[in-house]
C-alpha atoms as a PDB file:
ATOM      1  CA  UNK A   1      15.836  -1.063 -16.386  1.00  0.00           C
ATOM      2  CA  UNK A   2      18.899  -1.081 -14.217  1.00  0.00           C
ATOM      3  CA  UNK A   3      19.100   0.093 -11.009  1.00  0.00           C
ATOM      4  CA  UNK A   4      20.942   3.038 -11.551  1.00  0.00           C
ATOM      5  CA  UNK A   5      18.208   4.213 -14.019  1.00  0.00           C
ATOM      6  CA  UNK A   6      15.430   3.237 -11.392  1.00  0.00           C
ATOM      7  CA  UNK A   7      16.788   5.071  -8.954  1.00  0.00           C
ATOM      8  CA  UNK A   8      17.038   8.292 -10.844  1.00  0.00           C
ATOM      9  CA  UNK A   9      13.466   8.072 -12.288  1.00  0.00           C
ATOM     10  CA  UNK A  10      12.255   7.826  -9.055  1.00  0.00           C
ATOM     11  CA  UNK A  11      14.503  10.611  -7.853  1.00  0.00           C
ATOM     12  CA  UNK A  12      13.325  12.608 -10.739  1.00  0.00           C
ATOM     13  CA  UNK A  13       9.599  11.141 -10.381  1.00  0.00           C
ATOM     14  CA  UNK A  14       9.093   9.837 -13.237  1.00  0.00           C
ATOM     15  CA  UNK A  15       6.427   6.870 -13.517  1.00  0.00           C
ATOM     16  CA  UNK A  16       8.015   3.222 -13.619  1.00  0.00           C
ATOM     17  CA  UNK A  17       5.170   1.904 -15.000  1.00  0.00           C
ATOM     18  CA  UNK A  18       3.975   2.972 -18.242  1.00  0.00           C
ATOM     19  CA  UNK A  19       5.234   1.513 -21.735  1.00  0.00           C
ATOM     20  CA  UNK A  20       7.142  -1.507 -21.908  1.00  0.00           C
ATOM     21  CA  UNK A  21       8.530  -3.570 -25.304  1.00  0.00           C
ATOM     22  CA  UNK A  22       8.306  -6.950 -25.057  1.00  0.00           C
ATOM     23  CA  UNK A  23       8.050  -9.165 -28.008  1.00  0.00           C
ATOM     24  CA  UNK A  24       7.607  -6.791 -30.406  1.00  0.00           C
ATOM     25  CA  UNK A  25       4.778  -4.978 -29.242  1.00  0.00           C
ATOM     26  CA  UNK A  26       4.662  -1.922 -27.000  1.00  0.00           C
ATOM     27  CA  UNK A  27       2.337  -2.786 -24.082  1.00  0.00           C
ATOM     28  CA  UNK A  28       0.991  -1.222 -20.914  1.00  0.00           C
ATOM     29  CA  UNK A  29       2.295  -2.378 -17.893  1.00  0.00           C
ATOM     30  CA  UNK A  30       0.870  -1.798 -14.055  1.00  0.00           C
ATOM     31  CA  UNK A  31       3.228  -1.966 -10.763  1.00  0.00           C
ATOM     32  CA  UNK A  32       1.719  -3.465  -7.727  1.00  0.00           C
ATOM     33  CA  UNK A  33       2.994  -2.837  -4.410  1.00  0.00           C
ATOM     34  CA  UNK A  34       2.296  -5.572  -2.834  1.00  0.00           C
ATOM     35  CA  UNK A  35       3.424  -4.843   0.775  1.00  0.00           C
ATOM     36  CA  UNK A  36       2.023  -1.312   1.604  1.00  0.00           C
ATOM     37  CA  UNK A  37       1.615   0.274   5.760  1.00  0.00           C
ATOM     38  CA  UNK A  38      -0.607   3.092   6.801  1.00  0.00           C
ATOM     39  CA  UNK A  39      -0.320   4.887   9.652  1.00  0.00           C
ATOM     40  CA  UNK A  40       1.901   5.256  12.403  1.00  0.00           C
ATOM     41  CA  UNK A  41       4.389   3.393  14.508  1.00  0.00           C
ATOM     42  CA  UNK A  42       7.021   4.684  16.718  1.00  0.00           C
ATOM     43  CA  UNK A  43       9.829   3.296  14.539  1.00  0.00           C
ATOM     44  CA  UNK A  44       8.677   2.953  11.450  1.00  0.00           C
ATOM     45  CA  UNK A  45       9.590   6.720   9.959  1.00  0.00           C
ATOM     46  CA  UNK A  46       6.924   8.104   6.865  1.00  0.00           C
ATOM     47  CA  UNK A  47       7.613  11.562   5.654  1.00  0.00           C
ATOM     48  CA  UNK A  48       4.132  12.625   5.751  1.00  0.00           C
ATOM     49  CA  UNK A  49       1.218   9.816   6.662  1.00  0.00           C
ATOM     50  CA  UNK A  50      -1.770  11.649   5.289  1.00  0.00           C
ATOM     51  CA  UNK A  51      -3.631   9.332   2.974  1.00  0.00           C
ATOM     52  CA  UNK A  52      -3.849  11.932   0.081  1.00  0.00           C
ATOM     53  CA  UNK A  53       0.276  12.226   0.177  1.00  0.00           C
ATOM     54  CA  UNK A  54       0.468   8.476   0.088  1.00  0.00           C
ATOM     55  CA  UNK A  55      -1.930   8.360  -2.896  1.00  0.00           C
ATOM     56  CA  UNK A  56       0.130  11.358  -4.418  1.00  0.00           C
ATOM     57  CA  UNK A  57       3.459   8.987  -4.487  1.00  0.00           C
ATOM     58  CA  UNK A  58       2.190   6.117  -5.460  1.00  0.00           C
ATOM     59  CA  UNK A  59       1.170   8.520  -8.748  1.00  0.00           C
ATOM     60  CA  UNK A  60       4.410  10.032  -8.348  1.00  0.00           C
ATOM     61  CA  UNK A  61       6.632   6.645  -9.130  1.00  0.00           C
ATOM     62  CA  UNK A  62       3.842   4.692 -11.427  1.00  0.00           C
ATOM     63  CA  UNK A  63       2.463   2.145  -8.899  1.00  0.00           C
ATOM     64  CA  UNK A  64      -1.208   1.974 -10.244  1.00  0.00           C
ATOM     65  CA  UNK A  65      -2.428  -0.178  -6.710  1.00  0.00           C
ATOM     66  CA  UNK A  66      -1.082  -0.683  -3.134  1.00  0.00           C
ATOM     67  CA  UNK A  67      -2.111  -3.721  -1.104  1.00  0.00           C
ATOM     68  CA  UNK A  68      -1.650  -2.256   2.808  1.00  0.00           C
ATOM     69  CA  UNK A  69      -2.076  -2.969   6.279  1.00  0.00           C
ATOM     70  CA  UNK A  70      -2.491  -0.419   9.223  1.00  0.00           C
ATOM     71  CA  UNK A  71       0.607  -0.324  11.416  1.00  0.00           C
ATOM     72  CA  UNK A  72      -0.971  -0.041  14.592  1.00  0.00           C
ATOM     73  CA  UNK A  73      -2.757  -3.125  13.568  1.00  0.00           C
ATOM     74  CA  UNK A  74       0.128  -5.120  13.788  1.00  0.00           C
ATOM     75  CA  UNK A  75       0.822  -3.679  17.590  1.00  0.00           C
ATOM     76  CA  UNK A  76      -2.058  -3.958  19.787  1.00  0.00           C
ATOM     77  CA  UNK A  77      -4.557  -1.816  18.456  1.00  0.00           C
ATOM     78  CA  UNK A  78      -5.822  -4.115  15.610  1.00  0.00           C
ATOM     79  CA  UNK A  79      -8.871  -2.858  15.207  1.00  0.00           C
ATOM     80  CA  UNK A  80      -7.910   0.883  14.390  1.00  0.00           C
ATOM     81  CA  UNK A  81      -5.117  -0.354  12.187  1.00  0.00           C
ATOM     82  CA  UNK A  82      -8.107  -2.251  10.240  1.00  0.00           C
ATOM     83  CA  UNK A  83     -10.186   0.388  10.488  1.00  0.00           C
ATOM     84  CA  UNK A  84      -7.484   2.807   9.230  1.00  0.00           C
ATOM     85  CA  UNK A  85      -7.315   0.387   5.783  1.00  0.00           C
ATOM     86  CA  UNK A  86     -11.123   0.155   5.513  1.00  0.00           C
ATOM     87  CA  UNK A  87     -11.588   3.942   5.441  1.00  0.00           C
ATOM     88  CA  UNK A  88      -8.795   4.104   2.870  1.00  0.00           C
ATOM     89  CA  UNK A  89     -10.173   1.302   0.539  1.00  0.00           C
ATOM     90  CA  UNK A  90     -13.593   3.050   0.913  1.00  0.00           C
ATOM     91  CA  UNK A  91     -11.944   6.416  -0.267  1.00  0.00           C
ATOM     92  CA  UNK A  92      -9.564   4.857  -3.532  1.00  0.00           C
ATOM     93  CA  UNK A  93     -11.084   1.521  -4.135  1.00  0.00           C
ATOM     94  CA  UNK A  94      -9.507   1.199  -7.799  1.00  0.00           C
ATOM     95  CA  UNK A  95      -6.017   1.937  -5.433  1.00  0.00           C
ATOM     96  CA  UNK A  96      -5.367   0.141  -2.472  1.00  0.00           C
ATOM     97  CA  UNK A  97      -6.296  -3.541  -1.348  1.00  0.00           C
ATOM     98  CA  UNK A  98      -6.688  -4.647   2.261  1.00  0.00           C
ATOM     99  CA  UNK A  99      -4.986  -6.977   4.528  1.00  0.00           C
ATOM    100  CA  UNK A 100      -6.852  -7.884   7.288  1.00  0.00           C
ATOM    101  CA  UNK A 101      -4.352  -7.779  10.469  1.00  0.00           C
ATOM    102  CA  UNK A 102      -5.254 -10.567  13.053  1.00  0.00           C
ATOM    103  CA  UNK A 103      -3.189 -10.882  16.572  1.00  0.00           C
ATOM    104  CA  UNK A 104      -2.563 -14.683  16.567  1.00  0.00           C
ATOM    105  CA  UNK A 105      -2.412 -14.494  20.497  1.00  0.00           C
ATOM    106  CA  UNK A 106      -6.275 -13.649  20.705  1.00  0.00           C
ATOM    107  CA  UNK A 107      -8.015 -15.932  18.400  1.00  0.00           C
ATOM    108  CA  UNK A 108     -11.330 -15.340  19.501  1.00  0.00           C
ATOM    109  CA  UNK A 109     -10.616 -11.174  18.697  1.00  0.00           C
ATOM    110  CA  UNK A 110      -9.191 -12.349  15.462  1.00  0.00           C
ATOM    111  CA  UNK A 111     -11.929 -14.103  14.327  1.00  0.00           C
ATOM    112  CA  UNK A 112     -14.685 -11.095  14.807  1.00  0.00           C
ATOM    113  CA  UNK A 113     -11.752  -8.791  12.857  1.00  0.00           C
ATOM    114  CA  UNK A 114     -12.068 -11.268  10.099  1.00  0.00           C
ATOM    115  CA  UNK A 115     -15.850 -11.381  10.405  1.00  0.00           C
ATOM    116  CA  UNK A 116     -16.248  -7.231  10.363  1.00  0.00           C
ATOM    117  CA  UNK A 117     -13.671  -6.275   7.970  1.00  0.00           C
ATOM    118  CA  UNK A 118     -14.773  -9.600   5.178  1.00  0.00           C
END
């Protein structure tokens, strides 16, 4: 697919994944996103952050699973950006996968996200 043509089936919202042709055979093919945020941060601009609207894109332009972090996580509320991504992996667990966001600066805090969130 070229870019041109990916950028106007996701204008037109039409699924990337879907059917591929490769080697003679027509396959199924999934689309990972594997870099995903939730949330909010004062710079980092999302239309609309509701979890439901997020799930609704990813449909929208074929990617079949998002592997996220919680942007306030990576400021220095940690533990509500992880808790952010646990409630959404509880809610869509075939859909998203979690990062667990650590502040390298506290170690000790770090280690107890690690331990609550495994």
């Amino acid at each position: 697919m070229t870019t041109d043509a990916l950028r106007t089936a996701v204008h037109n919202g039409q699924p990337l994944g879907g059917d591929r042709f490769q080697g003679g055979q027509l396959e199924r093919s999934w689309i990972i996103d594997s870099h995903a945020h939730l949330g909010a941060w004062f710079n980092f601009p999302i239309a609309d952050r509701a979890l439901d609207a997020y799930v609704a894109l990813m449909d929208r332009v074929g990617i079949q699973v998002s592997c996220v972090t919680g942007l306030p996580a990576i400021g220095p509320w940690t533990h509500q950006g992880n808790a952010l991504v646990a409630q959404a992996v509880a809610r869509y667990p075939h859909r998203f996968v979690a990062y667990c966001t650590v502040n390298p600066h506290r170690p000790a805090e770090g280690r107890a996200e690690l331990e609550e969130w495994r």
